[in-house]
Structures are given as C-alpha cells and as structure tokens.
Protein backbone atom coordinates (compact mmCIF):
# COMPACT_ATOMS: atom_id res chain seq x y z
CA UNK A 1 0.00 0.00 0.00
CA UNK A 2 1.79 3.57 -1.05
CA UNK A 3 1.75 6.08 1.74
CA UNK A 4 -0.57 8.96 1.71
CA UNK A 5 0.93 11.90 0.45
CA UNK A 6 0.09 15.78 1.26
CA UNK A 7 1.53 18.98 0.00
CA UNK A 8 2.03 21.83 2.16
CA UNK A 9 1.95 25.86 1.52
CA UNK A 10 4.35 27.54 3.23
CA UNK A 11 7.10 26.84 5.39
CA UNK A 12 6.04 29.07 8.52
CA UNK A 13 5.84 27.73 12.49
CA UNK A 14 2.37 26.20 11.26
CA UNK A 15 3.63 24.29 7.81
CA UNK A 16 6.28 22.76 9.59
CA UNK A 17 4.41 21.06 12.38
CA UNK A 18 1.64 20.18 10.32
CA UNK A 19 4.41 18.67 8.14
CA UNK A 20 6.62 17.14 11.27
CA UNK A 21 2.91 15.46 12.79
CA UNK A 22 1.73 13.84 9.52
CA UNK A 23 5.53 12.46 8.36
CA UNK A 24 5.73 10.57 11.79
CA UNK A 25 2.34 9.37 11.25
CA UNK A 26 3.66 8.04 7.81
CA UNK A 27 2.87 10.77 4.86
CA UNK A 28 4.92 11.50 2.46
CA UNK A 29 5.15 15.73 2.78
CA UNK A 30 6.62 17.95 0.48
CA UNK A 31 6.42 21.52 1.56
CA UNK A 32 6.70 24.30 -0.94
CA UNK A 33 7.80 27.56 0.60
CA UNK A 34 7.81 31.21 -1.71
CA UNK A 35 11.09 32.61 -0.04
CA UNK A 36 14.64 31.28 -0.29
CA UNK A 37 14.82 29.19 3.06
CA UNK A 38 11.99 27.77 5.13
CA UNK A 39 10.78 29.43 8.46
CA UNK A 40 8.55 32.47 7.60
CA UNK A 41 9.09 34.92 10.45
CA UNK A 42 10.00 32.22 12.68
CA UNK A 43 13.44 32.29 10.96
CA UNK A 44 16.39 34.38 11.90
CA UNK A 45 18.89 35.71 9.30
CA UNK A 46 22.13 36.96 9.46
CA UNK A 47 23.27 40.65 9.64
CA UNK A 48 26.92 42.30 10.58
CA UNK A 49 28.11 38.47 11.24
CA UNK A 50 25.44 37.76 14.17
CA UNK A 51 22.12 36.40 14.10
CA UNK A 52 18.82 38.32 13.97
CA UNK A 53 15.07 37.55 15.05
CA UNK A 54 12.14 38.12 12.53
CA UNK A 55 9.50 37.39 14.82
CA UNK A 56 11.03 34.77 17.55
CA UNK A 57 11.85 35.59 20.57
CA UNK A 58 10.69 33.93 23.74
CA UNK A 59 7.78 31.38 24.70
CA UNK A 60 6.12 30.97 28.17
CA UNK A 61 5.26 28.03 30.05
CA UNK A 62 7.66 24.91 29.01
CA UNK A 63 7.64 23.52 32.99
CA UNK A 64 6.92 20.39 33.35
CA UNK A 65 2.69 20.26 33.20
CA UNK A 66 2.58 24.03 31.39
CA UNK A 67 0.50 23.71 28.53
CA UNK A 68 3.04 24.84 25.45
CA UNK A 69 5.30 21.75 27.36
CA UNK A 70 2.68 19.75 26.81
CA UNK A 71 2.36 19.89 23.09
CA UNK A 72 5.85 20.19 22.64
CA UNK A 73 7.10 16.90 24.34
CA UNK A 74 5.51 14.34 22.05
CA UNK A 75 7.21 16.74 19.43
CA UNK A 76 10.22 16.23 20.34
CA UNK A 77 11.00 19.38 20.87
CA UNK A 78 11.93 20.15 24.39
CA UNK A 79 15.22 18.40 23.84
CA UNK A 80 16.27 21.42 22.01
CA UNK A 81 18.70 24.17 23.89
CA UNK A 82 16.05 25.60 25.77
CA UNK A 83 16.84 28.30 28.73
CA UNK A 84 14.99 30.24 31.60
CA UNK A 85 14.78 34.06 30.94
CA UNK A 86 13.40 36.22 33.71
CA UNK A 87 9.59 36.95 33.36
CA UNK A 88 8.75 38.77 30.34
CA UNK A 89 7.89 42.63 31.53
CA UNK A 90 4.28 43.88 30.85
CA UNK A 91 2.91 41.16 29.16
CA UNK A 92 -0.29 41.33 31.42
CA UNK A 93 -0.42 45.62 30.60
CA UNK A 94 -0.70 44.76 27.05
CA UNK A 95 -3.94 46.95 25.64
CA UNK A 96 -6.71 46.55 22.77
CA UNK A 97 -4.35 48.27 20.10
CA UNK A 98 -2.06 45.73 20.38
CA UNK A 99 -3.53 42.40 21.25
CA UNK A 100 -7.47 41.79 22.37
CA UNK A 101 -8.25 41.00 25.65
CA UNK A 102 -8.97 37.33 24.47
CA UNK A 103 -5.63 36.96 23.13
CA UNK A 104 -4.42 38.31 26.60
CA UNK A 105 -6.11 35.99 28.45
CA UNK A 106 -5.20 33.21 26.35
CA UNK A 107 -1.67 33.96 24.71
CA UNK A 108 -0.23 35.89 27.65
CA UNK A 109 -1.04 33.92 30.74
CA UNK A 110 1.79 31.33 30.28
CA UNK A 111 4.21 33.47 30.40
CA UNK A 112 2.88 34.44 33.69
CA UNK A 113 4.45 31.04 34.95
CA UNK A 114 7.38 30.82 32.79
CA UNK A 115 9.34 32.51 30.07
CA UNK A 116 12.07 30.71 27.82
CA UNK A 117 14.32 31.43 25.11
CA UNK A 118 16.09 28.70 23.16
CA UNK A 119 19.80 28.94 21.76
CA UNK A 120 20.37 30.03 18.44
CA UNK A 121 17.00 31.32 18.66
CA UNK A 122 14.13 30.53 15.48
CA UNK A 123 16.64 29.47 13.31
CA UNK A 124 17.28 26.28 15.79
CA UNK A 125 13.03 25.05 15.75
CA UNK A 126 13.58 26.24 12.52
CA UNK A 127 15.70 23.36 11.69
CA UNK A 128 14.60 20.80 13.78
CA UNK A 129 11.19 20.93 12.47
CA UNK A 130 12.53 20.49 8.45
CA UNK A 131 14.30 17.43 9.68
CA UNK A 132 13.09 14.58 7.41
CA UNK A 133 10.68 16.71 5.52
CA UNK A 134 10.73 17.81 1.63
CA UNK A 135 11.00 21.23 1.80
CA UNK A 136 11.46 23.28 -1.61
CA UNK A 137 12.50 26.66 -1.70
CA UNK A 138 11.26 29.12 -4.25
CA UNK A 139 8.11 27.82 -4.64
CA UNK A 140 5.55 30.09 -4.98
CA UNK A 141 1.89 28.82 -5.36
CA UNK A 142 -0.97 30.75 -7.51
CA UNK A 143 -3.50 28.18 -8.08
CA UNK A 144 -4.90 25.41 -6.18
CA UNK A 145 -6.73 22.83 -8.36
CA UNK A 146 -8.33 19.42 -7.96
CA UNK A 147 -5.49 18.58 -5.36
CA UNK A 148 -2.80 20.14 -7.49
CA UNK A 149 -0.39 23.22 -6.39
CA UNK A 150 0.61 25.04 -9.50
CA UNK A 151 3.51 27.35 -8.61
CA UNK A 152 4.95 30.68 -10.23
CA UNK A 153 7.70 28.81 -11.88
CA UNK A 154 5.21 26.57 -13.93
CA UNK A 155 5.86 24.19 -11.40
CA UNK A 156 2.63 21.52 -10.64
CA UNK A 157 2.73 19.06 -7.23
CA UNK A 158 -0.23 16.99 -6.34
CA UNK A 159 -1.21 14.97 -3.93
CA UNK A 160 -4.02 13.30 -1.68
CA UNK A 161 -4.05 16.44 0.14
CA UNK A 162 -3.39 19.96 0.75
CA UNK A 163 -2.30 22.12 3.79
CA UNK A 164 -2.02 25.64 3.36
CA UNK A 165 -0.53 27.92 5.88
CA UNK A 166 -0.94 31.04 4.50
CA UNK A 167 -3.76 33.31 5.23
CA UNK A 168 -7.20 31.90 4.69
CA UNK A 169 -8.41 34.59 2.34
CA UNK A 170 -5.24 34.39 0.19
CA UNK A 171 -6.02 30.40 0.19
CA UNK A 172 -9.17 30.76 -0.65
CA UNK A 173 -8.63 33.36 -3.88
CA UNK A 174 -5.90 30.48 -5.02
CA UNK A 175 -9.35 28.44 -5.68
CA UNK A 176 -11.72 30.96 -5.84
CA UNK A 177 -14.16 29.45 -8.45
CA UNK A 178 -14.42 26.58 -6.45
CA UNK A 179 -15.77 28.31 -3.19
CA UNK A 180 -18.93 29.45 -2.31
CA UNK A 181 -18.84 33.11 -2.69
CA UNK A 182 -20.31 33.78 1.14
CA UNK A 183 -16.89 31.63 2.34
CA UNK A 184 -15.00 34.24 0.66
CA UNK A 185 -17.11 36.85 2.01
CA UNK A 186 -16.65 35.84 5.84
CA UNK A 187 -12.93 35.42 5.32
CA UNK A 188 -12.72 38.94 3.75
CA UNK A 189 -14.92 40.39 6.93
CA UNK A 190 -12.45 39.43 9.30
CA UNK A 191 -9.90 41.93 11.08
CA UNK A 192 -6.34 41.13 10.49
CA UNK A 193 -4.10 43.27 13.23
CA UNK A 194 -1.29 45.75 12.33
CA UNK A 195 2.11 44.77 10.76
CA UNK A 196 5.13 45.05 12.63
CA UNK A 197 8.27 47.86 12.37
CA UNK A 198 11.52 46.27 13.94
CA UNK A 199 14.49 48.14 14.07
CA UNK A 200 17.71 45.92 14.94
CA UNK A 201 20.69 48.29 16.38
CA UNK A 202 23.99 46.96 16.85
CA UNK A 203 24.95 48.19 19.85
CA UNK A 204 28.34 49.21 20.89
CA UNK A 205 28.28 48.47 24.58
CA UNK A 206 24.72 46.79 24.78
CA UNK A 207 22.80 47.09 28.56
CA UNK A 208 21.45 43.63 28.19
CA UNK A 209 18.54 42.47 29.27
CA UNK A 210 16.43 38.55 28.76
CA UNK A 211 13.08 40.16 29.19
CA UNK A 212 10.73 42.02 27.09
CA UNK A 213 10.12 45.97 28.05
CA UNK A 214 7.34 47.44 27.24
CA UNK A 215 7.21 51.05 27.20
CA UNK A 216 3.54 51.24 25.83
CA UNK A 217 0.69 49.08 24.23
CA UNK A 218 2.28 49.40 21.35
CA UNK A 219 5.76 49.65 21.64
CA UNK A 220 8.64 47.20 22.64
CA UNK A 221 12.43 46.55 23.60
CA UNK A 222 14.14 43.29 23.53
CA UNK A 223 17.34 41.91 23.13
CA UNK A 224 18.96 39.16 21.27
CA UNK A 225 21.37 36.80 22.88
CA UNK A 226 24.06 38.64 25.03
CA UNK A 227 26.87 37.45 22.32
CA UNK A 228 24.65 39.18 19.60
CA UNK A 229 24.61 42.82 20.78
CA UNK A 230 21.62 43.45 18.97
CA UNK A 231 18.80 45.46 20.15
CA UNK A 232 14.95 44.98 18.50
CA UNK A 233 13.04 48.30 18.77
CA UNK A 234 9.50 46.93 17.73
CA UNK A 235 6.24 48.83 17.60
CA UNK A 236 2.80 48.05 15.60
CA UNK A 237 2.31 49.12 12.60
CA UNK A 238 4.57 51.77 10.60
CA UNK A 239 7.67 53.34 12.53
CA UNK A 240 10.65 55.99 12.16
CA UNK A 241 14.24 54.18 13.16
CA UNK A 242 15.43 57.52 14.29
CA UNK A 243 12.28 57.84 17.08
CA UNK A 244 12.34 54.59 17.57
CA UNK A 245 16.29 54.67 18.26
CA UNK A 246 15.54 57.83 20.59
CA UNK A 247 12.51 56.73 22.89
CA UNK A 248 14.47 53.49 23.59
CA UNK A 249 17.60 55.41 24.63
CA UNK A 250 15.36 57.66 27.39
CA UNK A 251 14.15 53.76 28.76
CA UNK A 252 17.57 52.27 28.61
CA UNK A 253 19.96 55.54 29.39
CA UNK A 254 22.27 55.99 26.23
CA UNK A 255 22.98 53.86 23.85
CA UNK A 256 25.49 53.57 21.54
CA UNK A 257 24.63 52.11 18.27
CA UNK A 258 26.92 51.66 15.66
CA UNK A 259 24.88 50.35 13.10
CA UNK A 260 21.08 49.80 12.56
CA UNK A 261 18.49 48.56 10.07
CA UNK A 262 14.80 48.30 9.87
CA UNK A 263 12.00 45.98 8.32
CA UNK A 264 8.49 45.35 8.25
CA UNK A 265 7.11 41.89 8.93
CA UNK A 266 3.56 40.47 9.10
CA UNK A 267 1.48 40.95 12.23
CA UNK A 268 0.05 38.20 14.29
CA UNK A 269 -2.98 37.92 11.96
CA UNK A 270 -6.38 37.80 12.01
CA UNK A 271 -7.64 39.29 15.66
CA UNK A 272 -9.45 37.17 17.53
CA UNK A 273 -11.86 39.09 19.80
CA UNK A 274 -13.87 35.89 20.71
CA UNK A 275 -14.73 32.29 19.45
CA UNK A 276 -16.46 33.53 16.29
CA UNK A 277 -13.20 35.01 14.92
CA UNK A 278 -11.77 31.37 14.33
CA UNK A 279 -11.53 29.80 11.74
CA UNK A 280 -12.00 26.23 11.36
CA UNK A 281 -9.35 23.97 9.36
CA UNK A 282 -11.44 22.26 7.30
CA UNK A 283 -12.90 23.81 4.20
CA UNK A 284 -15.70 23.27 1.75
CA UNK A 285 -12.79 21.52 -0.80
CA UNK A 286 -12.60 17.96 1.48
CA UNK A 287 -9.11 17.55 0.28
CA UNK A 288 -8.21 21.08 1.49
CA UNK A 289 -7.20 22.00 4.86
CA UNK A 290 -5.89 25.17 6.80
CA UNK A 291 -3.36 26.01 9.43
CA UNK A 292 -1.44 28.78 11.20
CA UNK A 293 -1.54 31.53 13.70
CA UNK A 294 -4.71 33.27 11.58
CA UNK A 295 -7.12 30.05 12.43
CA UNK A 296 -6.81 30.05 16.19
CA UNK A 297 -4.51 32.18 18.62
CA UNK A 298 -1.08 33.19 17.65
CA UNK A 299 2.17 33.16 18.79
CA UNK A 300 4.40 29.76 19.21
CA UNK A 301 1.69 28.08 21.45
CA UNK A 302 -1.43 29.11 19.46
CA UNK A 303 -0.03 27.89 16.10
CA UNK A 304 1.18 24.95 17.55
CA UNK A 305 -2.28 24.23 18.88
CA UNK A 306 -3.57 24.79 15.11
CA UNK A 307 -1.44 22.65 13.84
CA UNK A 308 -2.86 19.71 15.62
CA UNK A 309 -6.11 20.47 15.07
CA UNK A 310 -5.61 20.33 11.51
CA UNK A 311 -3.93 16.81 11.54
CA UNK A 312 -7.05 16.13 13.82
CA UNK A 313 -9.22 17.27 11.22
CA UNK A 314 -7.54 15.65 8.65
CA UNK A 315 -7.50 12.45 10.56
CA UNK A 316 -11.42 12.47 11.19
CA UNK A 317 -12.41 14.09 7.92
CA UNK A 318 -10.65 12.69 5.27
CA UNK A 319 -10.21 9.42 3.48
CA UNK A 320 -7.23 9.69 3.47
CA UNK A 321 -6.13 10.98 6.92
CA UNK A 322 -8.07 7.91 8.52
C-alpha cells in the first residue's frame, strides 16, 4: 500500500508542524515555501556576522505540566537548547491596540508562569522541524486545483491532500471558483491586526537584558542573545528608526549604536476578539485544509495548537487521513 501523500503551503511555524505530525504518522510531505529558506518569520537571518530575530523571541510556560510543554514533548522538541529568561515585563499591561483581551487571556497567561528562550534562537526550531521533511524553496503557489499546487515557476505538485498555511483569504482566492462566494465573504470580513516595524541596532556596549520591556501598548524593547549585541526596537504598525532609536535610549539611558536597520514583517494575523473570529481547518474543498496563527490564537503556542487540530481534522475528515 503507497503512503498517503500531502503537500504543504508555506514553510512558517504552522507548515512545519503540520508537516513534522503527519511524516511521523507516515505521509509523504513535500512543503513548498515562496522565499529562499523555510521558516517564515520564525526564521532568523544573518546581519553584521550575528544572528537576527524576525518574529522569535521567547515562549512561556515549558515547565513540566505548562501547557506549550505539553504539546511540545511528544514533538520532540523540548530536547532542544532551551533556557529560563526572567519573566517577560508587561505582558499582562498589554492593551486593545495591540492584542485583544482574548488573546491576553489566552496567549499571555503562560508566560505568567514561565518565560524561555532557546539557543540560536528561530533558526534552531527552525531546523529541527525540516528534519526529514521535503521542503522546496522558491516555490511560490498561484493556483490550487483538484489537489494540485501550481507554482509561479510553472511548477505543478499533487497529492491526496493539501495544507495551506498562509492566510485563509489568500487560500481561498488560489481556488476561488471553487468556493462558495459567502466563504470568501466571511474570510474577507475578518480583522487582520497591524504589521510590525523592527528596528535591529547593533549596539556598541549593549545594557542587556532577557526580558521584554514594554514602554507602551504598542511599543517594545528586547534583546537578542548577550553574544549578539543586537537590540529589537519593535512597535505596531509603521515606525521611524530615528524615534524609535531615541525613545528606547530615554528607557535604557544611552545607547550607543553603531549600526542599525529596519523591516516590516507580518502581524500576528487575524484578531481574535472571541470564538467567532476562528476559523476552522477544514474547508468546503474535502481535500483542502488550513493552518497557522490566523485560524486560532497566535504566537508559538497558538499555532502549535492549530497545527494539531488540523492533523485532527484531517485524521477524522478525510479518506485519506483515517
């Protein structure tokens, strides 16, 4: 009997577990991923010779019982370089601007009990989770069709089924004649939060600190790994490095940065200001499924916990997951 096969959109936190899940279960996964290494913001990459965060930074609650340890031991993935960092600053001060009280409640509160950051930061999950998966680089998909990717390149991969972790409304314009129009419609009527401006400074003599600072609801301070010298100045939506550079210096007393560069990155998706912002895995396509931070909470415990309730949904809706 050949194994059951399943292609997967994008290479993000939610791609790769979906991937990691169903290959130990036996698929065959190849995931196709639009940039030039897998990871999405998870991934680091490399400026000035040291290593720089997109979007990773710490996670909260990996003691023993704590739910994100929970999910992550039958992983595999609390064998990975994994270290204590004091309790992230502010986290319970964060406002509606930034995150909705549901996400507070629900993303916030483990860090209340613990806060971790792992050694060599994203880039390490990062490659852990590709470990015995197909993953192809520069493969951007445009159309979905009759369980059949067709990428930019011309390139077509098929298979019994299809993951996507991209947003659900770009998903569902990839196979738009084949969804009900009202789908569409209550994909399109949900609120996506702001991007986010990061500015990382190379710091000269760098006052370093393993916790988050939060100097408003919409503003934050954290540093890479003490060997780094790198300082993220993040804020929602669009920012000015100089400002930026400026109101962290009056927090931190004067810095001295010797080089910095900034960047936009995507937000934590759709908001979710209560059950009815969710959205499910399954789709009206039975060989089509969802995944990542914009179907349930976000952040490194949320899309983990959409991850396996895709393969769950895969499992008890499809042929071929059962």
């Amino acid at each position: 009997m050949s194994a059951k096969t399943a292609v997967i959109i994008g290479a993000g936190l939610g791609g790769l577990l979906c991937g990691r899940i169903l290959s130990r279960k036996g698929w065959e996964v190849t995931v196709l991923e639009a940039d030039t290494k897998p990871g999405g913001v998870l991934a680091g990459f490399e400026w000035e010779g040291v290593n720089c965060e997109r979007g990773f930074h710490s996670v909260g609650g990996l003691v023993p019982g704590d739910p994100l340890e929970k999910l992550f031991r039958p992983l595999g993935l609390m064998d990975l370089p994994w270290y204590k960092a004091d309790p992230d600053e502010g986290f319970p001060f964060l406002r509606l601007n930034s995150c909705t009280e549901y996400e507070i409640e629900h993303v916030i509160g483990p860090y209340q009990k613990s806060a971790w950051r792992l050694k060599g930061g994203g880039n390490t999950l990062v490659e852990e989770l590709c470990k015995g998966l197909d993953i192809r680089c520069n493969k951007k998909a445009q159309v979905i069709d009759n369980k059949t990717v067709t990428c930019k390149d011309g390139n077509t991969f098929n298979a019994d089924i299809i993951i996507s972790d991209l947003h659900p409304l770009t998903t569902a314009e990839m196979v738009r004649d084949h969804l009900r129009p009202s789908y569409i419609h209550r994909l399109a009527r949900l609120e996506n939060g702001p991007d986010i401006f990061t500015v990382h400074c190379l710091l000269e003599d760098a006052p370093w600190q393993s916790g988050a600072i939060f100097l408003d609801e919409k503003f934050m301070l954290h540093f890479g790994e003490p060997e780094t010298g790198i300082l993220e100045i993040m804020r929602f939506g669009e920012g000015n490095p100089v400002e930026m550079i400026d109101r962290a210096a009056q927090r931190l007393g004067r810095l001295k940065v010797k080089k910095y560069r900034s960047m936009l990155s995507p937000g934590y998706g759709i908001k979710k200001h209560s059950n009815a912002d969710f959205v499910a895995p399954v789709t009206p396509l039975p060989w089509l499924f969802l995944t990542g931070q914009n179907l349930g909470l976000h952040g490194i415990l949320g899309t983990t916990i959409s991850a396996l309730n895709t393969c769950k949904s895969i499992e008890l809706s499809s042929p071929e997951g059962r």
